[in-house]
Protein backbone atom coordinates (compact mmCIF):
# COMPACT_ATOMS: atom_id res chain seq x y z
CA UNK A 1 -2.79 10.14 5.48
CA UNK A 2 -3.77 6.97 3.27
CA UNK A 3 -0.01 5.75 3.08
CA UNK A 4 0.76 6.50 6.09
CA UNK A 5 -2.20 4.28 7.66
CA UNK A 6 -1.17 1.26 5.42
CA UNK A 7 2.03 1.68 6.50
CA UNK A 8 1.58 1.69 9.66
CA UNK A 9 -0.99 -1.33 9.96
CA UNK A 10 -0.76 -4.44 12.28
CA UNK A 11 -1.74 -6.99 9.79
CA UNK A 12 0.33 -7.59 6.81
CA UNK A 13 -3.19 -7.65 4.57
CA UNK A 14 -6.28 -5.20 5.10
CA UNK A 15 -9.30 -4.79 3.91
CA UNK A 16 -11.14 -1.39 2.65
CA UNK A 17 -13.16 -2.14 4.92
CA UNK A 18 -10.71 -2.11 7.96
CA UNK A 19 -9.01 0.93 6.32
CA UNK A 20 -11.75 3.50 6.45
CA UNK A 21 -12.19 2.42 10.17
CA UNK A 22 -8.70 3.18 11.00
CA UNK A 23 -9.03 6.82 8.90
CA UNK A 24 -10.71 9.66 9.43
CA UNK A 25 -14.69 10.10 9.14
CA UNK A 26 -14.07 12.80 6.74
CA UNK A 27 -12.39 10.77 4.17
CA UNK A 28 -14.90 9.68 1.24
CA UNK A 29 -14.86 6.52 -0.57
CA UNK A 30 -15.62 7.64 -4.14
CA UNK A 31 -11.69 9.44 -3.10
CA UNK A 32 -10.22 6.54 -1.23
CA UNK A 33 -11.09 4.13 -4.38
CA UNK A 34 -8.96 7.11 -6.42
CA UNK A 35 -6.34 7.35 -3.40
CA UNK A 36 -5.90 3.41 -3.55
CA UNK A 37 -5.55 3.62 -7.50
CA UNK A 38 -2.85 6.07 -7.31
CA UNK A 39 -0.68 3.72 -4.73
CA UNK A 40 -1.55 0.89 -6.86
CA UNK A 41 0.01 2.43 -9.99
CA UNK A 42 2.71 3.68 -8.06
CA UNK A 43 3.86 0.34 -7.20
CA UNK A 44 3.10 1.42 -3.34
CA UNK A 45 0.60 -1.28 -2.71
CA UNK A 46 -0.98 -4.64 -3.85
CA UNK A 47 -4.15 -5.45 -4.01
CA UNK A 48 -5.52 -8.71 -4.33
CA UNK A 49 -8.61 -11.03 -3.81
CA UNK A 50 -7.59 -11.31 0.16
CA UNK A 51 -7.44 -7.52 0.72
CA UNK A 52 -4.64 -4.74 0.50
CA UNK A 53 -0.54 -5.21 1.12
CA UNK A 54 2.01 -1.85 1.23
CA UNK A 55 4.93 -3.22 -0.77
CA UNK A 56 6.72 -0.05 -1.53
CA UNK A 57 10.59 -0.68 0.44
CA UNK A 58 12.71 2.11 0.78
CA UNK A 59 15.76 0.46 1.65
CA UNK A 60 18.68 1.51 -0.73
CA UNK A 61 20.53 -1.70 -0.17
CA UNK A 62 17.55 -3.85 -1.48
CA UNK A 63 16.89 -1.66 -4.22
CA UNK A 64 20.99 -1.80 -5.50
CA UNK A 65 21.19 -5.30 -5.07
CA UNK A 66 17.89 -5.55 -7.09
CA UNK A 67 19.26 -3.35 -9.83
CA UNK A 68 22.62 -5.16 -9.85
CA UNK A 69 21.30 -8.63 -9.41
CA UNK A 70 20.49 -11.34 -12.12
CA UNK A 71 17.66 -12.56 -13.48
CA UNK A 72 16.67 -16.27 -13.51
């Protein structure tokens, strides 16, 4: 429900803030801090100073020309 909500955001940065207003009133914070950790980890999103980014790309073609690209 978390992922999908950052994925689906207007703005390419959010804050935790904005995000519990766009979920659920059920969802906790002590297990959206936990939630965001997880994506964080999982190389899913970034979070920075400004807020939080989704980064994760599911695009095959990116990810092959990553893999097979070189590094400067």
């Amino acid at each position: 429900m978390v992922e999908d909500t950052l994925k689906d955001m207007d703005g390419s940065i959010t804050s935790i803030a904005e995000l519990k207003r766009k979920l659920p009133k059920q969802v906790n914070h002590n297990t959206l801090k936990v939630i965001l950790n997880y994506l964080e980890e999982s190389n899913k999103i970034a979070v920075t100073i400004m807020g939080i980014t989704w980064i994760h790309n599911t695009n095959t073609n990116l990810r092959n020309a990553i893999s097979k690209g070189l590094e400067v």
